[in-house]
N, C-alpha and C. Protein backbone atom coordinates (compact mmCIF):
# COMPACT_ATOMS: atom_id res chain seq x y z
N UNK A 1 0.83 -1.18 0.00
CA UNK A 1 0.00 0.00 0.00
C UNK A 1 0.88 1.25 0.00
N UNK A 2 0.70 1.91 -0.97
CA UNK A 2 1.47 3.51 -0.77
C UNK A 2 0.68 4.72 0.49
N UNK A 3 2.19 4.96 0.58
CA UNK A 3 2.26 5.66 2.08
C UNK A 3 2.62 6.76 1.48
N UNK A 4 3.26 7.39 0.98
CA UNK A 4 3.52 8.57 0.19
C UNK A 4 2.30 9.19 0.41
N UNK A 5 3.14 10.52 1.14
CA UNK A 5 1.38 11.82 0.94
C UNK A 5 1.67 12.52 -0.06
N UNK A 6 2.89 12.87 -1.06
CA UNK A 6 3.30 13.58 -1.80
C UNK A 6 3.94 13.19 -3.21
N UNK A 7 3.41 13.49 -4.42
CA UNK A 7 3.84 13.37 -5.48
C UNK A 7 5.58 13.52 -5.74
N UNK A 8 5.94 12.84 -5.58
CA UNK A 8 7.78 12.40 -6.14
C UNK A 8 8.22 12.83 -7.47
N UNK A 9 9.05 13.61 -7.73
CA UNK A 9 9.91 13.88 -8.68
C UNK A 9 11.12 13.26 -9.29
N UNK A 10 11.62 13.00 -10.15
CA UNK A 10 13.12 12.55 -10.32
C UNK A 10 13.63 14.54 -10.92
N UNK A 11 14.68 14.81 -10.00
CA UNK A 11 15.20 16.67 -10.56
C UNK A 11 16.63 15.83 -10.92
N UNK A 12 16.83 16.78 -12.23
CA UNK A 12 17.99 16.39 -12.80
C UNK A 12 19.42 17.57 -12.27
N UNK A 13 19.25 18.00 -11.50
CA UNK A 13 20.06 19.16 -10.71
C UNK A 13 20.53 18.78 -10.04
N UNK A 14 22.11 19.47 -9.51
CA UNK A 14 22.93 19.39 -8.33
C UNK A 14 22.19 19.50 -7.15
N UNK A 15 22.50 19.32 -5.77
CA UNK A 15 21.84 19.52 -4.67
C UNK A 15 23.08 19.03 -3.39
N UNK A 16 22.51 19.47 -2.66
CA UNK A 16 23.87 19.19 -1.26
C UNK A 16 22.88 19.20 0.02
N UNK A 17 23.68 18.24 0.49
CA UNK A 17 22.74 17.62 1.45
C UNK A 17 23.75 17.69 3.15
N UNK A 18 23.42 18.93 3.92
CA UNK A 18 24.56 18.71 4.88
C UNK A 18 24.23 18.11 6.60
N UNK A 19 25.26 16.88 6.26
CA UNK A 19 24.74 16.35 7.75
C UNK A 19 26.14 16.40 8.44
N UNK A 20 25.75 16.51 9.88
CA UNK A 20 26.78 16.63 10.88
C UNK A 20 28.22 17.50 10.68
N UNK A 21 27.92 18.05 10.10
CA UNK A 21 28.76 19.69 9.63
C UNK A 21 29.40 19.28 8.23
N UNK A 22 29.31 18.07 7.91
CA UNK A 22 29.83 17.98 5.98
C UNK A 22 28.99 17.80 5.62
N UNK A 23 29.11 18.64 4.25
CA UNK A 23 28.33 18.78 3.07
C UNK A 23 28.40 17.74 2.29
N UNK A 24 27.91 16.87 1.56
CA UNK A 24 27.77 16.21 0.85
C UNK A 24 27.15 16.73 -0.39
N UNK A 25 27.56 16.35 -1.98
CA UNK A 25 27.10 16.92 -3.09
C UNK A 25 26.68 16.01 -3.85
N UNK A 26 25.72 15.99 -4.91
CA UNK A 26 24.83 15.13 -5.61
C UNK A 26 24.73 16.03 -6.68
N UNK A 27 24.80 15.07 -7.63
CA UNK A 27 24.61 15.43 -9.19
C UNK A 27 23.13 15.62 -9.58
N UNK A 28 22.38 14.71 -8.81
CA UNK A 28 21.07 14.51 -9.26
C UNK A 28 20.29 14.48 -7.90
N UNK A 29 18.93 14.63 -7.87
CA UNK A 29 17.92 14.03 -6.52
C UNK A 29 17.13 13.62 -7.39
N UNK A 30 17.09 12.00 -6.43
CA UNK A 30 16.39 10.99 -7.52
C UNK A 30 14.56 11.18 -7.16
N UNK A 31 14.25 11.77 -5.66
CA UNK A 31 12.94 11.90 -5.81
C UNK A 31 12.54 13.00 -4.64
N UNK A 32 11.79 13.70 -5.18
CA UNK A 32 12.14 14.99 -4.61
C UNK A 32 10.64 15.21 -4.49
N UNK A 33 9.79 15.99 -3.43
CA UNK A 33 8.48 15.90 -3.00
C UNK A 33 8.66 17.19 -1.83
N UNK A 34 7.45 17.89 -1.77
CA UNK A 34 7.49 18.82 -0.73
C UNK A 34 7.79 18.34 0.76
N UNK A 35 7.17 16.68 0.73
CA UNK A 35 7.69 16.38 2.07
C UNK A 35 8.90 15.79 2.36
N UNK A 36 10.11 15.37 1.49
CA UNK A 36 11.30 14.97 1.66
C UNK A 36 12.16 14.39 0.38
N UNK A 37 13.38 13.81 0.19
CA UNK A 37 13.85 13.56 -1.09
C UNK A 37 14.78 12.43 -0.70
N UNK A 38 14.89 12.18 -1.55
CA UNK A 38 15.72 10.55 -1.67
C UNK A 38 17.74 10.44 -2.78
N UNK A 39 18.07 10.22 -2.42
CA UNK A 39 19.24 11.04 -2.98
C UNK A 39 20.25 9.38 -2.74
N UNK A 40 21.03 9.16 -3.84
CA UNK A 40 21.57 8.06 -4.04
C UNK A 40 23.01 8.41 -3.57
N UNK A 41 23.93 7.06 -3.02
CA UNK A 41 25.05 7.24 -2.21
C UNK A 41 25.21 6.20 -1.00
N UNK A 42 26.68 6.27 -1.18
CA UNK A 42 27.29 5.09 -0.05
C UNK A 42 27.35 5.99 1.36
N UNK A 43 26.64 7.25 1.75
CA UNK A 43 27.21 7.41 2.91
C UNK A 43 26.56 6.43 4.23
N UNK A 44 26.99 6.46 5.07
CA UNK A 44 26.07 5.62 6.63
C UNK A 44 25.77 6.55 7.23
N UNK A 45 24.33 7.09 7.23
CA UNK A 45 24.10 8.18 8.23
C UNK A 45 22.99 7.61 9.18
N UNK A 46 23.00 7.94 10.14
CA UNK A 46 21.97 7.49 11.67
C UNK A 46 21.04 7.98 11.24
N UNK A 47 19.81 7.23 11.19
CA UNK A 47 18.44 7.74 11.24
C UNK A 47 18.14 8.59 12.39
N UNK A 48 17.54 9.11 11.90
CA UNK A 48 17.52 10.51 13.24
C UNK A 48 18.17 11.82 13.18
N UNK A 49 18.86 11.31 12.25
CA UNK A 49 20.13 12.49 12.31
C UNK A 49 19.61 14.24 11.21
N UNK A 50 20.00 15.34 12.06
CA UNK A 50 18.99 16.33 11.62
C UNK A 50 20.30 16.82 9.92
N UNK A 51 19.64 17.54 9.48
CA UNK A 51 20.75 18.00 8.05
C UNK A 51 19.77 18.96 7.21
N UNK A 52 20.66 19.46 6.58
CA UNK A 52 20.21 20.39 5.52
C UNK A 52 20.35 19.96 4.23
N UNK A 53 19.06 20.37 3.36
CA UNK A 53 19.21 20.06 2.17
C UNK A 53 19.38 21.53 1.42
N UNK A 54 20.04 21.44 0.55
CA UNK A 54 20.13 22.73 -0.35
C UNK A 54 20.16 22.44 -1.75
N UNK A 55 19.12 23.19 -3.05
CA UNK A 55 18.80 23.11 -4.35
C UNK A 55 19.26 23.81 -4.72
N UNK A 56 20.62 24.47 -5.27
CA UNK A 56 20.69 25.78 -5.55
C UNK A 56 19.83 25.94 -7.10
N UNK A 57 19.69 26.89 -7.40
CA UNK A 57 18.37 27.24 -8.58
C UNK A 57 19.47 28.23 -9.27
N UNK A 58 20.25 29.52 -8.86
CA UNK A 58 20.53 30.22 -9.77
C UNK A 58 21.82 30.64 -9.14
N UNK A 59 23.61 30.23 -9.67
CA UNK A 59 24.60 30.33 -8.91
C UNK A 59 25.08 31.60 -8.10
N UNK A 60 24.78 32.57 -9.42
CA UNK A 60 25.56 34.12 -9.49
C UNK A 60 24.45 34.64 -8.55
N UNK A 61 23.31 34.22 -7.77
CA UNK A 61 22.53 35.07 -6.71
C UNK A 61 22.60 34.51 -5.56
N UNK A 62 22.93 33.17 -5.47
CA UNK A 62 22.32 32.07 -4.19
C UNK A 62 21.66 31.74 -4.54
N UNK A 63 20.59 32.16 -5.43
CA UNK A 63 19.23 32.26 -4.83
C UNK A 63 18.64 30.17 -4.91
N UNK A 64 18.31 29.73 -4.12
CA UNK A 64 17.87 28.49 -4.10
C UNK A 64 16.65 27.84 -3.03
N UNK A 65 16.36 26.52 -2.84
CA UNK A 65 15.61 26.20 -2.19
C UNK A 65 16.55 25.35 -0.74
N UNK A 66 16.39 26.01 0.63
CA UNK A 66 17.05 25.37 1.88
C UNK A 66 16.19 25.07 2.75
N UNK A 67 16.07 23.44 3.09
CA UNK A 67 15.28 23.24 3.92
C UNK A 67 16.01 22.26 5.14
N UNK A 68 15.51 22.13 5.86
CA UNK A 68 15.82 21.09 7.17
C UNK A 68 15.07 20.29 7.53
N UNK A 69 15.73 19.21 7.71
CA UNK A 69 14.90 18.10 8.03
C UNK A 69 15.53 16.80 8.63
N UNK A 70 15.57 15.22 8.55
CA UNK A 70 16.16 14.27 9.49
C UNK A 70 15.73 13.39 8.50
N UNK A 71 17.07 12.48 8.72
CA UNK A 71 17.46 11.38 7.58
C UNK A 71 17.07 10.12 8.19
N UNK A 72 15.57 9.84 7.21
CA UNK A 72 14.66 8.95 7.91
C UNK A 72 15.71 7.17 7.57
N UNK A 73 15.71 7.26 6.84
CA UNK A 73 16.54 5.76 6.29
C UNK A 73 18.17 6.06 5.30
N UNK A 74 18.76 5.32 5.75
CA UNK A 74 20.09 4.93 4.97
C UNK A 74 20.17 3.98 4.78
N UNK A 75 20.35 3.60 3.48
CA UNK A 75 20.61 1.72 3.21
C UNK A 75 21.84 1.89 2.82
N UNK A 76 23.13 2.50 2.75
CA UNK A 76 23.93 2.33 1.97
C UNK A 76 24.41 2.50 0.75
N UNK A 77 22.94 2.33 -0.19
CA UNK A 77 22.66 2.88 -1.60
C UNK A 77 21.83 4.09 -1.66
N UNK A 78 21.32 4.55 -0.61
CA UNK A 78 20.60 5.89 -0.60
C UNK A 78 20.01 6.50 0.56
N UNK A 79 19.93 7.55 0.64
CA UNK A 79 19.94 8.17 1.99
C UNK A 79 18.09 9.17 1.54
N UNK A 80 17.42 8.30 2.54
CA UNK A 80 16.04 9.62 2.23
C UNK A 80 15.98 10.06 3.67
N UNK A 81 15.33 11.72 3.13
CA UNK A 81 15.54 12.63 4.24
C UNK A 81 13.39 13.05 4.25
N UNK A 82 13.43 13.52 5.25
CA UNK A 82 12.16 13.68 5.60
C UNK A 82 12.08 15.52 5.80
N UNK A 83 11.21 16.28 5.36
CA UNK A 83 11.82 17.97 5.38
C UNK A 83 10.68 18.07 6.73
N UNK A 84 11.35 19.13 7.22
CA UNK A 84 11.01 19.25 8.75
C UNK A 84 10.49 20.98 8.74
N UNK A 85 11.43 21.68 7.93
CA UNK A 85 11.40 22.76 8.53
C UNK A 85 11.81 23.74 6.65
N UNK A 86 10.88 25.05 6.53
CA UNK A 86 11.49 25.42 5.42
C UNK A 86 10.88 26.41 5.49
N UNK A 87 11.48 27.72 4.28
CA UNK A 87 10.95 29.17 4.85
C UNK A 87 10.07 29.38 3.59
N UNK A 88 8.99 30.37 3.56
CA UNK A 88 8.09 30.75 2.64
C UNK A 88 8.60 30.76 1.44
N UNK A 89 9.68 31.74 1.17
CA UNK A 89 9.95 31.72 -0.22
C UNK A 89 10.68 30.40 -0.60
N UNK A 90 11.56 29.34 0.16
CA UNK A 90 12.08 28.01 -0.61
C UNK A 90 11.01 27.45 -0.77
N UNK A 91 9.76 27.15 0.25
CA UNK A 91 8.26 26.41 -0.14
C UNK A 91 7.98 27.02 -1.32
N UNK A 92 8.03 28.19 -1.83
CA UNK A 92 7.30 28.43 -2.84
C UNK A 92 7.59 28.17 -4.34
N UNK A 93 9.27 28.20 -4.12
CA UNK A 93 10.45 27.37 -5.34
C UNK A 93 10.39 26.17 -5.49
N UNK A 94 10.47 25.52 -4.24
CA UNK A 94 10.19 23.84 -3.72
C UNK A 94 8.92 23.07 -4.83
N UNK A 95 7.82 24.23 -4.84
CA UNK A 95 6.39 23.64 -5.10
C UNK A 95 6.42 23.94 -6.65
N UNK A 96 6.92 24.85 -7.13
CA UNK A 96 7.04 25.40 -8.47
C UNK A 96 7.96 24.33 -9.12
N UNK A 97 8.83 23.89 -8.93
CA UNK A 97 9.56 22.89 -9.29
C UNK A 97 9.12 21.69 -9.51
N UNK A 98 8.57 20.95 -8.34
CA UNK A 98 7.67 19.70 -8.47
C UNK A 98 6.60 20.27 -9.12
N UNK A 99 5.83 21.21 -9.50
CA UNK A 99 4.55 21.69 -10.00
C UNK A 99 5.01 21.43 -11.74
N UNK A 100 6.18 21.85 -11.79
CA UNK A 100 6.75 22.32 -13.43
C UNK A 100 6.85 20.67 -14.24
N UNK A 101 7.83 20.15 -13.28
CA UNK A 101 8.18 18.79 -13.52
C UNK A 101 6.84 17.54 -13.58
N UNK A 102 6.06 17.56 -12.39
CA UNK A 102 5.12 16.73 -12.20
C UNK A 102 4.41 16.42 -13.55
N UNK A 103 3.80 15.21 -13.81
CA UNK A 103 2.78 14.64 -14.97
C UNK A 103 1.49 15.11 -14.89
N UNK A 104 1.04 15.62 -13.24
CA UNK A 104 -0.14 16.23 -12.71
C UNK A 104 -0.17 17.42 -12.21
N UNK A 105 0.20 18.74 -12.86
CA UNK A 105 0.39 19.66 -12.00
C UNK A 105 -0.70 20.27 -11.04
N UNK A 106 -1.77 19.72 -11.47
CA UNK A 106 -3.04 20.20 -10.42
C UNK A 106 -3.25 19.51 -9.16
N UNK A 107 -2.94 18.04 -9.71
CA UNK A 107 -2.32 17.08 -8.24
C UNK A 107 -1.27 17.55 -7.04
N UNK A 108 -0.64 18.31 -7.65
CA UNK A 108 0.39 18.57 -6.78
C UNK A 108 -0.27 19.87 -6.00
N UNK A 109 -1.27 20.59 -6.49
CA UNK A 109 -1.81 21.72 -5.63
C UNK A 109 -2.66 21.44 -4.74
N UNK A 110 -3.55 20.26 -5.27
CA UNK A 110 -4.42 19.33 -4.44
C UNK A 110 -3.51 18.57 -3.11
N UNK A 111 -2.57 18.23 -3.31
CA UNK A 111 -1.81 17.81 -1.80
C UNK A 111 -1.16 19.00 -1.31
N UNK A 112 -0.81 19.90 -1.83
CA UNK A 112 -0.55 20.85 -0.61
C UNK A 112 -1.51 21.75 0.04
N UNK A 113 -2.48 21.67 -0.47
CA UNK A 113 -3.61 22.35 -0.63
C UNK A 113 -4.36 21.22 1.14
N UNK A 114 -4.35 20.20 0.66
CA UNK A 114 -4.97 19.26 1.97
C UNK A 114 -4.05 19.55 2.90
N UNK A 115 -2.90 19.70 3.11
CA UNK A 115 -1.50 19.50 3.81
C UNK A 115 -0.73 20.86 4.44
N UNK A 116 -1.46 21.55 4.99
CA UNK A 116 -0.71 22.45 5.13
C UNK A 116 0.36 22.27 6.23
N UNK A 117 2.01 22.84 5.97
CA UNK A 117 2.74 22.70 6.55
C UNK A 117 3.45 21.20 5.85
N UNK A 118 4.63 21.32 6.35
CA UNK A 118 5.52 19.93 5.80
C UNK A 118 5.69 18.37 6.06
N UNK A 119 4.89 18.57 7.20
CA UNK A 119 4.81 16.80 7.77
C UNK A 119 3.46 16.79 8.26
């Protein structure tokens, strides 16, 4: 049975994911959702463990999507993070992104729309 409250993306973009004061960098995020993302890699990180994710969107401003949240599972081959915490304007990049990408973009307004807030 799917447990997913949120429509999943595959983003073909860099992204950095920082736990326990190192940054870690990714070529790609393999599934990316307002409520958390899934990101491929050998690291071992403790479930539980709190981190930042960062999208950058445009180099020469910053300007990107930063959220916080806790790295629900590590298998070894991939690390998914659960988003906890994020500020108005990255929610609003966050949603535009999965909105742009998605197969359903009205679906995706319909779950945030039921969902307010990130978990």
């Amino acid at each position: 049975m799917e447990q997913r409250r949120f429509t999943r993306i595959r983003f073909n973009m860099p992204a950095e994911l920082t736990v326990n004061d190192t940054v870690h960098s990714f070529s790609q995020v393999d599934n990316l959702s307002v409520g958390g993302c899934s990101l491929e890699t050998h690291l071992e990180v403790e479930a539980g463990a709190p981190c930042r994710f960062w999208l950058p969107l445009e180099a020469t401003t910053g300007l990107g999507v930063e959220v916080h949240g806790e790295v629900v599972r590590c298998s070894g081959q991939s690390i998914s993070v659960k988003f906890t915490r994020i500020s108005p304007e990255s929610l609003f990049h966050l949603k535009n992104i999965i909105r742009f990408n998605a197969p359903d973009p009205d679906q995706i307004e319909d779950e945030i729309s039921a969902r307010p807030g990130l978990v």
